[in-house]
C-alpha atoms as a PDB file:
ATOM      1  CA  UNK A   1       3.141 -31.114   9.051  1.00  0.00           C
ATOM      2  CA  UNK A   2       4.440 -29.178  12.174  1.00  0.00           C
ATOM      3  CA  UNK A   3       6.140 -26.767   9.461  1.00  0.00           C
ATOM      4  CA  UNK A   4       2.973 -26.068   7.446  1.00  0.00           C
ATOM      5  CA  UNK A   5       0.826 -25.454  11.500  1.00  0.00           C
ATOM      6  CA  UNK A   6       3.047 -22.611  11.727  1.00  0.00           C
ATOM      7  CA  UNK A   7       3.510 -21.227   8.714  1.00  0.00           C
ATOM      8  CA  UNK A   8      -0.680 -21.132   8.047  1.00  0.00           C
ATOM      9  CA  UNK A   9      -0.489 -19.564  11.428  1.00  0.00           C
ATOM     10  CA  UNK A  10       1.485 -16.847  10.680  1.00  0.00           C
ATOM     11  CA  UNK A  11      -0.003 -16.266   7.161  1.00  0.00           C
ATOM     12  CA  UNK A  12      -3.277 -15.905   9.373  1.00  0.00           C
ATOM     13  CA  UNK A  13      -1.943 -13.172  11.700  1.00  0.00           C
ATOM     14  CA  UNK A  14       0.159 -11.505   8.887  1.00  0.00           C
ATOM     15  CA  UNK A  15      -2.828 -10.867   6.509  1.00  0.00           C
ATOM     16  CA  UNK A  16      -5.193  -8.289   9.371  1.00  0.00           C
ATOM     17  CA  UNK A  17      -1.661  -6.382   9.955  1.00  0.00           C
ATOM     18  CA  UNK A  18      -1.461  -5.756   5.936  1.00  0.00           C
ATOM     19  CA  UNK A  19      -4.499  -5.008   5.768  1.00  0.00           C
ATOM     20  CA  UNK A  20      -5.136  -2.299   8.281  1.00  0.00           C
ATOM     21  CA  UNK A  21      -1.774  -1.014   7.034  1.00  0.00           C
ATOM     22  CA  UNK A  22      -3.888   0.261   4.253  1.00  0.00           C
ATOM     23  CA  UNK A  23      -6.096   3.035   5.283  1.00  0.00           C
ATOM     24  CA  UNK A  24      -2.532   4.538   7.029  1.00  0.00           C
ATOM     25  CA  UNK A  25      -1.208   4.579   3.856  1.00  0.00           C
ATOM     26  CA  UNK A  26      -3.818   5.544   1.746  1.00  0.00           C
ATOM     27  CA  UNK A  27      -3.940   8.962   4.140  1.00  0.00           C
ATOM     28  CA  UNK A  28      -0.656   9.724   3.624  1.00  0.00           C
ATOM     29  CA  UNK A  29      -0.396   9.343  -0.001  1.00  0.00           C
ATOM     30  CA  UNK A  30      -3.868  11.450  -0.036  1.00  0.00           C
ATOM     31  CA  UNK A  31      -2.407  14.161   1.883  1.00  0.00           C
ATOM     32  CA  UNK A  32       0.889  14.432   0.537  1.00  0.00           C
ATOM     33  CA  UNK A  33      -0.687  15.169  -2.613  1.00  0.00           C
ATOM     34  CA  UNK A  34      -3.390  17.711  -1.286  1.00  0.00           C
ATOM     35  CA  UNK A  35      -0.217  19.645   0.316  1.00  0.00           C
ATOM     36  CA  UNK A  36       1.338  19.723  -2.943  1.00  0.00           C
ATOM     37  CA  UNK A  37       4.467  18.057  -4.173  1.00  0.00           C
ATOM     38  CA  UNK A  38       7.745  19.310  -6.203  1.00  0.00           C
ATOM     39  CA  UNK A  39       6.918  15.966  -8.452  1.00  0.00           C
ATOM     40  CA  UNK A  40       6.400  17.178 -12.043  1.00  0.00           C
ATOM     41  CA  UNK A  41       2.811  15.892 -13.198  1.00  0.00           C
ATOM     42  CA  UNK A  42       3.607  12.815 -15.208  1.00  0.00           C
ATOM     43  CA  UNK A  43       4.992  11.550 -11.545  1.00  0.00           C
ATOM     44  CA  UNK A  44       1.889  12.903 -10.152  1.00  0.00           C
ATOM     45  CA  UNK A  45       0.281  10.837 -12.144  1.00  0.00           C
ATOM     46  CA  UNK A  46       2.115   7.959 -11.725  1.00  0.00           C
ATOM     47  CA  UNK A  47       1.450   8.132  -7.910  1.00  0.00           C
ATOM     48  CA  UNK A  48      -1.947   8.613  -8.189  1.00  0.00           C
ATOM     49  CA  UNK A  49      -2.458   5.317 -10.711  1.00  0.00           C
ATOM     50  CA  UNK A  50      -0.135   3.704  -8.178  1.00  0.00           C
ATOM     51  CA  UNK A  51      -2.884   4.572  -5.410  1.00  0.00           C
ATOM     52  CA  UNK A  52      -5.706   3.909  -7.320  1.00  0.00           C
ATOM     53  CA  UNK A  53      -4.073   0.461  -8.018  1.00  0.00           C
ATOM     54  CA  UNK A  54      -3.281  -0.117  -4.378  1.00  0.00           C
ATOM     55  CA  UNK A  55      -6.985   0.199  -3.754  1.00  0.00           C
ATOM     56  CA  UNK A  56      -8.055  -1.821  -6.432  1.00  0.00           C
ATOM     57  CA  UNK A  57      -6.262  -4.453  -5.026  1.00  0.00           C
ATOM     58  CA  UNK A  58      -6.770  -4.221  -1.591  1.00  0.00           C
ATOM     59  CA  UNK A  59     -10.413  -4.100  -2.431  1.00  0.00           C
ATOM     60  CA  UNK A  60      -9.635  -7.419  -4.161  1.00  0.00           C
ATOM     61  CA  UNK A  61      -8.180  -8.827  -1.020  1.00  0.00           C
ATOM     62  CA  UNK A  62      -4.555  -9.079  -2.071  1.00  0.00           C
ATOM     63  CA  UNK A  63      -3.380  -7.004   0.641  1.00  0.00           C
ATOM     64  CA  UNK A  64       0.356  -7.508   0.737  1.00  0.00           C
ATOM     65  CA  UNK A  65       0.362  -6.624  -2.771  1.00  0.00           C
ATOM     66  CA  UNK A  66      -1.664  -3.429  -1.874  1.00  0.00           C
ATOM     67  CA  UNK A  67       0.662  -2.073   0.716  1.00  0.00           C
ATOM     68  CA  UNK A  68       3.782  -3.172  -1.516  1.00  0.00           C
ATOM     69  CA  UNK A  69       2.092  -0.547  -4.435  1.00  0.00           C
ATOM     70  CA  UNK A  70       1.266   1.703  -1.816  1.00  0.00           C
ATOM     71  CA  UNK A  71       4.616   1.621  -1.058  1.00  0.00           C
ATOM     72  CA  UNK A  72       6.073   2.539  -4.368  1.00  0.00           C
ATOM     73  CA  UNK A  73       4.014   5.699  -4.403  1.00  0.00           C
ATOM     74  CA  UNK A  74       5.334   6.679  -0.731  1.00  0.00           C
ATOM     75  CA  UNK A  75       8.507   6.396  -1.894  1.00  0.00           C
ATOM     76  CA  UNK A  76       8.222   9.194  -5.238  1.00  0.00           C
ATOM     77  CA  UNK A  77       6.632  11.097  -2.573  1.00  0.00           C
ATOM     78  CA  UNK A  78       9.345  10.800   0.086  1.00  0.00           C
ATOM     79  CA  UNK A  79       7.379   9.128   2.418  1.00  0.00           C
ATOM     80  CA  UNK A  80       9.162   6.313   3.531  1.00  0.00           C
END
């Protein structure tokens, strides 16, 4: 029972840090792409449905899955 205390503790602080992650990221992606990219446009495109899905769910409340898609687009971009 001790176990579970802690771990629903953690989960509790864990879940503001992902989500205020977000708007960081979001800004980054945004203005990686407004500064323009060497990324031919189908990977354009794939970042861009990658953000779009990052906000779709982070607007759904699944936050560590939004900054792990958010991720994926940093990364084509070079940002991580």
């Amino acid at each position: 029972m001790k176990h579970l205390t802690i771990a629903s503790a953690l989960w509790l602080f864990a879940v503001p840090v992902f989500a205020s992650q977000f708007p960081t990221d979001i800004a980054a992606i945004n203005a990686a792409l407004a500064a323009g990219t060497d990324l031919i446009d189908e990977q354009i495109a794939q970042v861009e449905a990658l953000r779009d899905e990052g906000q779709q769910l982070h607007d759904a409340g699944d936050h560590r899955a939004s900054v792990d898609t958010l991720a994926k687009a940093k990364d084509m971009l070079g940002l991580n």
